[in-house]
N, C-alpha and C. Protein backbone atom coordinates (compact mmCIF):
# COMPACT_ATOMS: atom_id res chain seq x y z
N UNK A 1 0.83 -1.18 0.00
CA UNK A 1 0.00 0.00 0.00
C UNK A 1 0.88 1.24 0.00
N UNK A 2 0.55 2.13 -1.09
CA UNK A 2 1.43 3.04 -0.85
C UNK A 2 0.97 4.39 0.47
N UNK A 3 1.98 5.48 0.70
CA UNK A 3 1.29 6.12 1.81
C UNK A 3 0.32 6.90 1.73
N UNK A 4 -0.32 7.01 2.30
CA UNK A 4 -1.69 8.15 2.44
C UNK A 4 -0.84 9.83 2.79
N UNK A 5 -1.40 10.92 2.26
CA UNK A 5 -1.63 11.99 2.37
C UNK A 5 -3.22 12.23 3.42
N UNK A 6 -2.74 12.58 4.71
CA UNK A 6 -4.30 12.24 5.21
C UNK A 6 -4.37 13.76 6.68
N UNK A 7 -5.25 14.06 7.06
CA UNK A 7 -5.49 15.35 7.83
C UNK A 7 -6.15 14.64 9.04
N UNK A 8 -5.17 14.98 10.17
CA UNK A 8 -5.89 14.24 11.66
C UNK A 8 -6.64 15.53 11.93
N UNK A 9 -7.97 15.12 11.95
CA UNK A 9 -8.83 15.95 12.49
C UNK A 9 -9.31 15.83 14.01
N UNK A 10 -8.32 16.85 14.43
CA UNK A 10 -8.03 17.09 15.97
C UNK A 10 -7.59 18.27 16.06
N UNK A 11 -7.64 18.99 17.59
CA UNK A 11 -6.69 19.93 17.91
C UNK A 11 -5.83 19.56 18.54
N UNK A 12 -5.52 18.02 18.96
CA UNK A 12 -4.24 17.82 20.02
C UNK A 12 -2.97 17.04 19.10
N UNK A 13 -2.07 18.10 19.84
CA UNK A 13 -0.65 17.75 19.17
C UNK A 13 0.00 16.52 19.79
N UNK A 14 -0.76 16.11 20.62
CA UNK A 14 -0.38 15.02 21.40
C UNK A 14 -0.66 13.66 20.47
N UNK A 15 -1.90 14.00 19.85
CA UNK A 15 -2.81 12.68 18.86
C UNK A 15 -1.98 13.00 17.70
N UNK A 16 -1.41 14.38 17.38
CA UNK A 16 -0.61 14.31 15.61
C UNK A 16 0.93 13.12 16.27
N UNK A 17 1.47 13.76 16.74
CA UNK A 17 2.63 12.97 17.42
C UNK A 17 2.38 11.79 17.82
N UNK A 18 1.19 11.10 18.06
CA UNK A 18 1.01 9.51 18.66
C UNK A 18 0.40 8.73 16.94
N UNK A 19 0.30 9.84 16.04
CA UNK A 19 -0.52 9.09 14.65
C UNK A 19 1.02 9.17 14.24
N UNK A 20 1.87 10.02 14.21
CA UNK A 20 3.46 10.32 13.40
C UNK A 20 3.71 8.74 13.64
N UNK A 21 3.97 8.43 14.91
CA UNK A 21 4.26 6.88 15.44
C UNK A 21 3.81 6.08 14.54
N UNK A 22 2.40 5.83 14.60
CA UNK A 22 1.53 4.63 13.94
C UNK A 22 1.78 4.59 12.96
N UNK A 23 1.27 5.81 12.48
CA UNK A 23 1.74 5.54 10.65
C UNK A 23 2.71 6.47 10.54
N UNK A 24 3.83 5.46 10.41
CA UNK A 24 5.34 6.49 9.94
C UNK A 24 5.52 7.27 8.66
N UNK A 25 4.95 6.30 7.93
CA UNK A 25 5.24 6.26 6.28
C UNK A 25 4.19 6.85 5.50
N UNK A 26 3.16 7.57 6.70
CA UNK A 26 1.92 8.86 5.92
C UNK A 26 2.32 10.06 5.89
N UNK A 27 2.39 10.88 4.84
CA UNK A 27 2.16 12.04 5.31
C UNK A 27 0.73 12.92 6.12
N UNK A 28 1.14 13.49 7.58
CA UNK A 28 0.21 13.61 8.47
C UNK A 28 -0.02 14.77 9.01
N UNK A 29 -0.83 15.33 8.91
CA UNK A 29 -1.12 16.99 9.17
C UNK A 29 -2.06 17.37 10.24
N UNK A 30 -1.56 18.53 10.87
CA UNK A 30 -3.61 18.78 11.68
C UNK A 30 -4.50 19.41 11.22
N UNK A 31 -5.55 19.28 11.28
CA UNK A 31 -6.49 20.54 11.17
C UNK A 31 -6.31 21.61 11.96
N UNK A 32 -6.18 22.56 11.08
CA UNK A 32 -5.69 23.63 12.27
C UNK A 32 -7.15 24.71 12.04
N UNK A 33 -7.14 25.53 12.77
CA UNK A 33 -8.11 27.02 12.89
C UNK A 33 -9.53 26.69 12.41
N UNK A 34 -9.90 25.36 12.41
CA UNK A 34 -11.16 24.71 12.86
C UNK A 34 -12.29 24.79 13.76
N UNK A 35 -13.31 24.98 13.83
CA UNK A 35 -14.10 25.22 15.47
C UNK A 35 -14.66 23.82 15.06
N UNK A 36 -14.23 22.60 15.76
CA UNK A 36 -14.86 21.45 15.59
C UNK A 36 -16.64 21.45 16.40
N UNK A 37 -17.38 20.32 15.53
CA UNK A 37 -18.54 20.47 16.35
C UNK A 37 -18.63 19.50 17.42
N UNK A 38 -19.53 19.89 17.94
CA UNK A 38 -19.64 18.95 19.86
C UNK A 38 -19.39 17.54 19.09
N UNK A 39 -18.84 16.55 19.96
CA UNK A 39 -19.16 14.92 19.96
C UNK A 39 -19.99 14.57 20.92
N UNK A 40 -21.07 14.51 20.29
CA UNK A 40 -22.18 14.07 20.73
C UNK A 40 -22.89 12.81 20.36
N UNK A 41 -22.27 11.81 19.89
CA UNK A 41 -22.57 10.83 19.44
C UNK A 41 -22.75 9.71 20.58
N UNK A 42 -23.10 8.85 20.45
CA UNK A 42 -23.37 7.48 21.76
C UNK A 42 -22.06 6.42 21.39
N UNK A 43 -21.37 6.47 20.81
CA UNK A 43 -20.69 5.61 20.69
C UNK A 43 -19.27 6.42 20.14
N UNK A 44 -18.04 5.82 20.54
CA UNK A 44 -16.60 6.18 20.16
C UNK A 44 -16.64 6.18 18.67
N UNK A 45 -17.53 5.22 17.99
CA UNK A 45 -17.54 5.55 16.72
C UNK A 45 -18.16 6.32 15.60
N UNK A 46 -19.31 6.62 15.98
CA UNK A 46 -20.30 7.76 15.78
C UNK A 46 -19.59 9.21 16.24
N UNK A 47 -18.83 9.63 17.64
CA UNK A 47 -17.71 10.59 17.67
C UNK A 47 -16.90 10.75 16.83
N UNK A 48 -16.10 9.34 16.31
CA UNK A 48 -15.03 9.73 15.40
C UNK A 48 -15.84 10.31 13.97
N UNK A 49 -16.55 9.80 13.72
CA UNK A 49 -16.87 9.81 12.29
C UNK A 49 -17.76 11.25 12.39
N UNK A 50 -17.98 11.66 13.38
CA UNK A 50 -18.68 13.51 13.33
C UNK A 50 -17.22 14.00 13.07
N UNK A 51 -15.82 13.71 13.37
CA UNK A 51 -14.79 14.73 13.72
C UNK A 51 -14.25 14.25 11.82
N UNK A 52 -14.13 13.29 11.88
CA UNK A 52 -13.66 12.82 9.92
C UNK A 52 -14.62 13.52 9.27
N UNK A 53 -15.95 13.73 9.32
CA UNK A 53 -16.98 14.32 8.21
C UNK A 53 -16.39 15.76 8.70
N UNK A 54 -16.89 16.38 9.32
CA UNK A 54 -16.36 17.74 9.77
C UNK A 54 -15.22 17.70 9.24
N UNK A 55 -13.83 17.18 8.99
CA UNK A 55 -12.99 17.28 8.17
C UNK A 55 -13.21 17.38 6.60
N UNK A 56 -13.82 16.46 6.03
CA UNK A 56 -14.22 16.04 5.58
C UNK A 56 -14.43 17.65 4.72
N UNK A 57 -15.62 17.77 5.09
CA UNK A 57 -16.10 19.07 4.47
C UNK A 57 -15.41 20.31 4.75
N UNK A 58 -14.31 20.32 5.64
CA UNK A 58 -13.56 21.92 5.94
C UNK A 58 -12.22 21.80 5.32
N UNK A 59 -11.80 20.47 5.28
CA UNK A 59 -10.09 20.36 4.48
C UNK A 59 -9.72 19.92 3.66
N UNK A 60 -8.42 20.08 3.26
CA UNK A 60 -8.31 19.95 1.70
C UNK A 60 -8.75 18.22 1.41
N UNK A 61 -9.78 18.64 0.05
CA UNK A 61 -10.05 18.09 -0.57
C UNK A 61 -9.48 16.40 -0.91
N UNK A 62 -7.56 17.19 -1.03
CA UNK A 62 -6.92 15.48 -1.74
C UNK A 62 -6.94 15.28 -0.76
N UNK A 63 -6.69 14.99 0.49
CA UNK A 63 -6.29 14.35 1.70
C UNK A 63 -7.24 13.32 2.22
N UNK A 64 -6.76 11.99 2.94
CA UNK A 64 -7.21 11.40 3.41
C UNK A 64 -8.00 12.08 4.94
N UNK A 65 -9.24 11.94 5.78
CA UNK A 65 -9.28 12.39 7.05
C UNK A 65 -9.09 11.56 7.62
N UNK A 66 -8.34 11.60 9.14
CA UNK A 66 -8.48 10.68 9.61
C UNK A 66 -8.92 11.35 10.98
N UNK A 67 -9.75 10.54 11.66
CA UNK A 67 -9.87 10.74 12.91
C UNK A 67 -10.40 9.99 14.26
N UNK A 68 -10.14 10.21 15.17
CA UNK A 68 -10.30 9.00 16.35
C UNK A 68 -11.17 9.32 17.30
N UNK A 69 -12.27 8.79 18.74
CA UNK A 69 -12.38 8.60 19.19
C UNK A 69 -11.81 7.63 20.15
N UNK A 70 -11.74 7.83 21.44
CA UNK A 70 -11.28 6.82 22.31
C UNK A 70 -11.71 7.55 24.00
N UNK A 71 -11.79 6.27 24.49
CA UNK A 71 -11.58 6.40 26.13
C UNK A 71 -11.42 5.26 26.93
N UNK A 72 -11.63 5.44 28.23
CA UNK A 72 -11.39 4.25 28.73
C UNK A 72 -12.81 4.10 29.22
N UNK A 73 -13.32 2.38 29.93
CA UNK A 73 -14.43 2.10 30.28
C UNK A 73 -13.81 1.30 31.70
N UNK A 74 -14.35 1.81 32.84
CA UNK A 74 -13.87 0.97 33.96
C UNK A 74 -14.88 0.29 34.61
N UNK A 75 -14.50 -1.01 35.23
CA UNK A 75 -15.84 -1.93 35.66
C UNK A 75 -15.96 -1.29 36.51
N UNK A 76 -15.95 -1.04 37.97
CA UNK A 76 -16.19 -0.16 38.91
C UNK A 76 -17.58 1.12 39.20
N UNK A 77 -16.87 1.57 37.41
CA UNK A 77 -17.66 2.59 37.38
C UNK A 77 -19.14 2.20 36.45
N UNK A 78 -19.11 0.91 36.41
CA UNK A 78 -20.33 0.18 35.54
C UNK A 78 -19.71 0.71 33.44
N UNK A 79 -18.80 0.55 33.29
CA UNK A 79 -17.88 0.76 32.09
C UNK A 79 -17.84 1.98 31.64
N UNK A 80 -18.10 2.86 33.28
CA UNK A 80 -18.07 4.60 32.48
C UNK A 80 -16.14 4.67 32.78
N UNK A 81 -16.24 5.93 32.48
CA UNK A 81 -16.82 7.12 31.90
C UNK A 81 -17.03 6.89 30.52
N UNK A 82 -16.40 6.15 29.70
CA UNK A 82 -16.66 5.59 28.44
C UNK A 82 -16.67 6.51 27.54
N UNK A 83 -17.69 6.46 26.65
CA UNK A 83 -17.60 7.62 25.85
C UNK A 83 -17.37 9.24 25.73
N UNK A 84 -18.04 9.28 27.20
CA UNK A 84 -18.08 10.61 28.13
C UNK A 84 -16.30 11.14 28.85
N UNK A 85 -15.23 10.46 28.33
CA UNK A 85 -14.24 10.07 28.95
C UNK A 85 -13.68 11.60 29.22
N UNK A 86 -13.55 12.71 28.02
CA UNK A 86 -13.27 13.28 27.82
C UNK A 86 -13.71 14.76 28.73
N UNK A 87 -15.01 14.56 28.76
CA UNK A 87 -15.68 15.64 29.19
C UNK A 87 -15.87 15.28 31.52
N UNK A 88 -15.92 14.38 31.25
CA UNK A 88 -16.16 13.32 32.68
C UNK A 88 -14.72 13.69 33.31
N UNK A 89 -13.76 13.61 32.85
CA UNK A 89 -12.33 13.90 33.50
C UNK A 89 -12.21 15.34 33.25
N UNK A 90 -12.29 16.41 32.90
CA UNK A 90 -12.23 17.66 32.76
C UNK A 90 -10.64 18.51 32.72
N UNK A 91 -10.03 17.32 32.23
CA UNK A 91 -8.25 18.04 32.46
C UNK A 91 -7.29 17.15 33.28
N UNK A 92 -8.32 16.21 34.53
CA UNK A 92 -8.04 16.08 35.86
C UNK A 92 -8.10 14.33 35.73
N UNK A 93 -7.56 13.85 34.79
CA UNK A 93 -7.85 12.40 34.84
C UNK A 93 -7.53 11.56 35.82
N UNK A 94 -6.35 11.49 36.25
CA UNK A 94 -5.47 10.53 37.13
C UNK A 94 -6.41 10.66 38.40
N UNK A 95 -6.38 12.26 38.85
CA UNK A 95 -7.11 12.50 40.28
C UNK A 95 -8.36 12.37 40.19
N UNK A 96 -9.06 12.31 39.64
CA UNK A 96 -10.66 12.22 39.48
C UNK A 96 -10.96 10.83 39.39
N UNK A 97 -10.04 9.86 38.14
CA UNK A 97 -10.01 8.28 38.48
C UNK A 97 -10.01 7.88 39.80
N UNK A 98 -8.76 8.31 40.55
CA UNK A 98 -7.98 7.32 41.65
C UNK A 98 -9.13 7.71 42.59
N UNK A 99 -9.33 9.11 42.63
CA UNK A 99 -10.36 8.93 43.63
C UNK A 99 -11.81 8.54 43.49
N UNK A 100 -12.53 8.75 42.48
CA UNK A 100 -13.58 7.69 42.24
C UNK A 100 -13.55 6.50 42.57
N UNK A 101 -12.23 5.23 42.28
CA UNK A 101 -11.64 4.05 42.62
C UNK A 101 -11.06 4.27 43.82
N UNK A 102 -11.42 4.80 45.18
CA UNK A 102 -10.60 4.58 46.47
C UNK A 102 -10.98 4.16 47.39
N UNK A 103 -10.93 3.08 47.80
CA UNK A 103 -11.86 2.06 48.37
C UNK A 103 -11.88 0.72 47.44
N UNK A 104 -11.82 0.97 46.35
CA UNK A 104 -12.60 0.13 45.50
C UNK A 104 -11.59 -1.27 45.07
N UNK A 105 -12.03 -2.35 45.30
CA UNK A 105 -11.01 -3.55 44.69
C UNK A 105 -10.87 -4.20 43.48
N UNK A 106 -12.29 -3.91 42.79
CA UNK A 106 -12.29 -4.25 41.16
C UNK A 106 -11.92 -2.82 40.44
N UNK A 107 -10.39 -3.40 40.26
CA UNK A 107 -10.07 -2.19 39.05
C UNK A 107 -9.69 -2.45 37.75
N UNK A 108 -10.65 -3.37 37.25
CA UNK A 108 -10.31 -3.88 35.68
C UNK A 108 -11.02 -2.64 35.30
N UNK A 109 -10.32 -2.44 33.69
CA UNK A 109 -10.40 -1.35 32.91
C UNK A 109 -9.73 -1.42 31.41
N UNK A 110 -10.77 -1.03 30.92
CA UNK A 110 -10.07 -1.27 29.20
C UNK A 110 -10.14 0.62 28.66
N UNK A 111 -8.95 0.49 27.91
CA UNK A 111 -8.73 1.38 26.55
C UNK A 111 -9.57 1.24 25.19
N UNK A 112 -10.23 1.68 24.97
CA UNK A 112 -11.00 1.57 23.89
C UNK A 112 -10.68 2.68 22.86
N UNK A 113 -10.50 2.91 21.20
CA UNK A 113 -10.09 3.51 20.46
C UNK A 113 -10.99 3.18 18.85
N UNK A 114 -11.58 3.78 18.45
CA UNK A 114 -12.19 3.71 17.49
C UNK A 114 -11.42 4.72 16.09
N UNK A 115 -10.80 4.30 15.46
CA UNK A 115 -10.15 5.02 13.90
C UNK A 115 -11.26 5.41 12.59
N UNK A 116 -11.46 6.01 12.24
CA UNK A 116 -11.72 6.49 11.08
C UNK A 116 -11.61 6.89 9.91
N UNK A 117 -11.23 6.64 8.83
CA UNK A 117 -10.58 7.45 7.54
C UNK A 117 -11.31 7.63 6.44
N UNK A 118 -11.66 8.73 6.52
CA UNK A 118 -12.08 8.99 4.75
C UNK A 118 -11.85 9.22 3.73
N UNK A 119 -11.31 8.83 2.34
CA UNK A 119 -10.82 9.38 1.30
C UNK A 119 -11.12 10.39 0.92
N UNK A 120 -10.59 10.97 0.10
CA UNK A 120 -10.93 12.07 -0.53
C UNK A 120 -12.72 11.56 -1.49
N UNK A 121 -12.24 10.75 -2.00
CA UNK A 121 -14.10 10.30 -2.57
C UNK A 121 -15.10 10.07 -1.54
N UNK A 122 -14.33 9.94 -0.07
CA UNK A 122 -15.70 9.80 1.07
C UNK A 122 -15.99 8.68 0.85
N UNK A 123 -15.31 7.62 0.78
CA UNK A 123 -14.86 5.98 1.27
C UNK A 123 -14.44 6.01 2.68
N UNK A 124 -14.96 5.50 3.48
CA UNK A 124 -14.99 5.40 5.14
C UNK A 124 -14.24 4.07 5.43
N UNK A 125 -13.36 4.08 6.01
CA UNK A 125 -12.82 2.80 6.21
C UNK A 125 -12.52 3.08 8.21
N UNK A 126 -12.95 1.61 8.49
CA UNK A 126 -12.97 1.79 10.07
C UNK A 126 -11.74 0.93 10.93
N UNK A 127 -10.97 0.89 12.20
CA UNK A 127 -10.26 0.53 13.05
C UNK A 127 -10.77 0.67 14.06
N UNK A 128 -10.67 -0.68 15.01
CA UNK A 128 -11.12 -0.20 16.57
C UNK A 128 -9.91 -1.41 16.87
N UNK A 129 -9.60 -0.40 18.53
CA UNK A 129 -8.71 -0.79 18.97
C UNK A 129 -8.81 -0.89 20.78
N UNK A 130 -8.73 -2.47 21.57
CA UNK A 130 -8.54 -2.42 22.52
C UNK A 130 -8.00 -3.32 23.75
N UNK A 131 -7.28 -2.17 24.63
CA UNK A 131 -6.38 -2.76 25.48
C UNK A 131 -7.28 -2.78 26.59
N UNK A 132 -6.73 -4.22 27.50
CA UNK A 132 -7.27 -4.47 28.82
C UNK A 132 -6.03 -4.70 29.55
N UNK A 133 -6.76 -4.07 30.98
CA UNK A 133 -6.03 -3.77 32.46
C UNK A 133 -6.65 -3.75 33.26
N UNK A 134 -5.70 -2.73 34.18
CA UNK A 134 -6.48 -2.38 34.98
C UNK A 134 -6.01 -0.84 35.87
N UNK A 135 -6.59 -0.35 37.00
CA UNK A 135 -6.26 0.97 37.37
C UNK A 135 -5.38 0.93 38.67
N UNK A 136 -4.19 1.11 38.23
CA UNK A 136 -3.05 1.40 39.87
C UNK A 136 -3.78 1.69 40.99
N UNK A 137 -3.17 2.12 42.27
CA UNK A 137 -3.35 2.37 42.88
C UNK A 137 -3.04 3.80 43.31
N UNK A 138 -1.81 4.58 42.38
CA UNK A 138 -1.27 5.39 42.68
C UNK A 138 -0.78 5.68 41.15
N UNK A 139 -0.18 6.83 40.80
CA UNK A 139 0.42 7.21 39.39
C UNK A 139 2.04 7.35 39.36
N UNK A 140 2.36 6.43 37.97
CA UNK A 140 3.60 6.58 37.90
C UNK A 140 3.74 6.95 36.81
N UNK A 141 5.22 7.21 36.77
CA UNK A 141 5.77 7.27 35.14
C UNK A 141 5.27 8.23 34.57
N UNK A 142 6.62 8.86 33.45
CA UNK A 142 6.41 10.33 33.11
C UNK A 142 5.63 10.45 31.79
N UNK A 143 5.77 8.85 31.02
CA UNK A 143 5.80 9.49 29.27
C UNK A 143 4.12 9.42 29.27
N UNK A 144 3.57 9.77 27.80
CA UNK A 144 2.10 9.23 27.72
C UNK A 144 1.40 10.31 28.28
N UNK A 145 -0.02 10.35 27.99
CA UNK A 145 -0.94 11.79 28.78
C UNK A 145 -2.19 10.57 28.95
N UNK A 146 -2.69 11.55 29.67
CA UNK A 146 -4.06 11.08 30.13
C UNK A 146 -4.25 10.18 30.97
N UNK A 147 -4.99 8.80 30.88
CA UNK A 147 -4.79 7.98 31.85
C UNK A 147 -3.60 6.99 32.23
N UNK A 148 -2.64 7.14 31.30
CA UNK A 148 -1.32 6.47 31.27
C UNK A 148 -0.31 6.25 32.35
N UNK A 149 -0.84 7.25 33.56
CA UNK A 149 -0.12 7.21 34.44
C UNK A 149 -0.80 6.38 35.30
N UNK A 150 -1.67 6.10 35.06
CA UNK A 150 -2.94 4.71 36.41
C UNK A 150 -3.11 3.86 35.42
N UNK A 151 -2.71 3.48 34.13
CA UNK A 151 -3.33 2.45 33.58
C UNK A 151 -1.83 1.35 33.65
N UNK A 152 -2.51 0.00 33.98
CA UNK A 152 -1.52 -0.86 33.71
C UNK A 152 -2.17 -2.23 32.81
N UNK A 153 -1.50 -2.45 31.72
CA UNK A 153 -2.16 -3.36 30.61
C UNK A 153 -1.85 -4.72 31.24
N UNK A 154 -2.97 -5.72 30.99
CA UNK A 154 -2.48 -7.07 31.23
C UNK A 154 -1.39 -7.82 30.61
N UNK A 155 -0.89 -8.27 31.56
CA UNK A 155 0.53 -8.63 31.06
C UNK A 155 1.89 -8.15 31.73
N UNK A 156 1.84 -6.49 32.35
CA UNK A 156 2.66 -5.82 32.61
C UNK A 156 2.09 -5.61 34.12
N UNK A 157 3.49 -5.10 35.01
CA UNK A 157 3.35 -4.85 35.78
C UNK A 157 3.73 -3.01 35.99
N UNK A 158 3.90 -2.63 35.05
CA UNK A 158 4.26 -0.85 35.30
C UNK A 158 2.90 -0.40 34.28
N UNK A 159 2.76 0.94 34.96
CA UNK A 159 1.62 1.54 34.33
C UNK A 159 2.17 1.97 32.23
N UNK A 160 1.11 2.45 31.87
CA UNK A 160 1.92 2.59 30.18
C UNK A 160 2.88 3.90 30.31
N UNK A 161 2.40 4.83 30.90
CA UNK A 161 3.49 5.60 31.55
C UNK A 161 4.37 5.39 31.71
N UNK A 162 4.70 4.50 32.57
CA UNK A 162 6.32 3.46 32.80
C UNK A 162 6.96 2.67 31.87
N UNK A 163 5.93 2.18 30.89
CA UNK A 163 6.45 1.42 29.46
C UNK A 163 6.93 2.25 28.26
N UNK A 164 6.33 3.47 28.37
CA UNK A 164 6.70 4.57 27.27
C UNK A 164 6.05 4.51 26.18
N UNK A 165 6.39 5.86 25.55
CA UNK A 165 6.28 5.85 24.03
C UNK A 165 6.69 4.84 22.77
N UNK A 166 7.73 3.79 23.12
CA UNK A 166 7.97 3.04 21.86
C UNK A 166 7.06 1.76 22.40
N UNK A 167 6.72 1.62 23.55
CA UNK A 167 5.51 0.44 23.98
C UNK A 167 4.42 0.49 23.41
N UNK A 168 3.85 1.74 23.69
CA UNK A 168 2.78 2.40 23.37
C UNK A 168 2.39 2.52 21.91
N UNK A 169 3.56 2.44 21.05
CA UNK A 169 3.39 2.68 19.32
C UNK A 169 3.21 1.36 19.16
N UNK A 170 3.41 0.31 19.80
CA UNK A 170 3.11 -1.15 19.29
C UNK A 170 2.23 -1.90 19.89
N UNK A 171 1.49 -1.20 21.17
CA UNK A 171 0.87 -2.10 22.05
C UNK A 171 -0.60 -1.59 22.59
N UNK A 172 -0.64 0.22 21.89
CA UNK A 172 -2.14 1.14 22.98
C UNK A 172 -3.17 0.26 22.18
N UNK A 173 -3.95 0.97 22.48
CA UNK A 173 -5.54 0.93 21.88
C UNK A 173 -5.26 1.54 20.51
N UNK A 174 -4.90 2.49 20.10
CA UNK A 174 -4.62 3.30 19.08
C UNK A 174 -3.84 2.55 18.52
N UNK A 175 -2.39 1.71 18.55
CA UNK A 175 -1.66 1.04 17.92
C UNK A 175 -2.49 0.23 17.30
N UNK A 176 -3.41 -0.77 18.01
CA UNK A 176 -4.31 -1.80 18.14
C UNK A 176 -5.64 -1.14 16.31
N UNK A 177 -5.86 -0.27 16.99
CA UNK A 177 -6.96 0.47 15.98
C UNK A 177 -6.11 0.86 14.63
N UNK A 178 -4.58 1.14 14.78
CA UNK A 178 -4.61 1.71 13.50
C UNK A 178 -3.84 0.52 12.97
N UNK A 179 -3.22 -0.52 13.54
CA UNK A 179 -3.29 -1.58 12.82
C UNK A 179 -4.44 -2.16 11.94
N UNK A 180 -5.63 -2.50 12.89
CA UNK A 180 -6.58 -2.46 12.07
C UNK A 180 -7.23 -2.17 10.78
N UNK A 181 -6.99 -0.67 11.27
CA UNK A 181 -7.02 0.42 10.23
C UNK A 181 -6.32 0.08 9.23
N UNK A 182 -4.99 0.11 9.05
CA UNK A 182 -4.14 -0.79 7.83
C UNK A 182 -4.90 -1.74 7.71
N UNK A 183 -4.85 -2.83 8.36
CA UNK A 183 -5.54 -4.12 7.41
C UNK A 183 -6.92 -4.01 6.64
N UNK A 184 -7.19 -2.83 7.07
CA UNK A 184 -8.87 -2.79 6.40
C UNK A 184 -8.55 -2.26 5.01
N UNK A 185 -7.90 -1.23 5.39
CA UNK A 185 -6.97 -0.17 3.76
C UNK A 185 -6.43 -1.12 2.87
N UNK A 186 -5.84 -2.42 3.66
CA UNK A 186 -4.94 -3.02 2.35
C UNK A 186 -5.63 -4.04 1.53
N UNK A 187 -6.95 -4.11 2.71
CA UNK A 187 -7.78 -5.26 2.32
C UNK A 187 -9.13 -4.64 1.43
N UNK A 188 -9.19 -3.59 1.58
CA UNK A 188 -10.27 -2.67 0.92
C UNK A 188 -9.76 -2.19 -0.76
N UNK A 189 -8.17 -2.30 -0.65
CA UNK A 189 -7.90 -1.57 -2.09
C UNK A 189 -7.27 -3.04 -2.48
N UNK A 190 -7.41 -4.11 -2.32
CA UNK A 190 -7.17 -5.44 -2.74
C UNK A 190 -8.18 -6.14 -3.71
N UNK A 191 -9.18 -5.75 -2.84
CA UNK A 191 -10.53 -5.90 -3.62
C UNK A 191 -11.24 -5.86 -4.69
């Protein structure tokens, strides 16, 4: 497959820099000076695909869109904050988790990540991506944002925080989804 020319429709430089990872070999841009509309959708994937159409119709034309939804779902919290992940943590993830979970002994918890891409013809091709764990007790480790510092994946004993950035390009939810994502692309233009 050759590489995509494609527009992450986002404002976080955190998601252009974690897509640079995934797909090395795309050229990958942001949407910039955008007023995206609310995600208001019920599902991580119905979110992504409001933020790809909204691309969709505001950026250039040749470019692939791509764009993601994701959060985490914790049993505890009956699999919230979930979709709401974003708005439910308000900046304040780690502290708003740990203490929601304090007391609490079931701390299984999954990463969930839903991908999106649209061609320039508005061919939708989909990735979902997800990791299971569970929630520390306390926060470690510097690399990674968001819940990375309380999340620890099955298998491991350090949070993804503690595993880093080159873990993380082969192992998140997002790795997981945009693998996907490739196999759907290579399997869609195979066809």
């Amino acid at each position: 497959m050759a590489p995509l020319s494609a527009t992450v429709c986002s404002e976080n430089p955190h998601k252009l820099a974690e897509f640079r990872e995934l797909f090395g070999d795309w050229d990958l841009e942001l949407l910039e000076g955008a007023e995206f509309p609310p995600e208001d959708g019920d599902t991580y994937l119905e979110n992504a695909r409001i933020k790809a159409r909204f691309g969709r119709a505001v950026g250039p034309a040749d470019r692939w869109m791509l764009a993601d939804d994701s959060g985490i779902e914790v049993a505890a919290l009956d699999g919230g904050p979930g979709v709401l992940t974003a708005r439910w943590a308000e900046g304040r993830h780690v502290e708003k988790l740990l203490g929601a979970l304090d007391g609490v002994d079931d701390r299984r918890a999954q990463y969930v990540c839903e991908l999106v891409a649209l061609s320039p013809a508005g061919e939708e091709i989909d990735g979902t991506g997800v990791l299971r764990g569970g929630i520390a007790l306390a926060a470690a480790g510097a690399e990674g944002f968001g819940f990375d510092p309380v999340f620890v994946p099955i298998g491991e004993t350090r949070t993804v925080a503690e595993l880093g950035e080159a873990w993380k390009a082969g192992h998140s939810h997002r790795a997981l989804a945009a693998r996907a994502l490739r196999d759907a692309l290579t399997g869609g233009r195979s066809s």
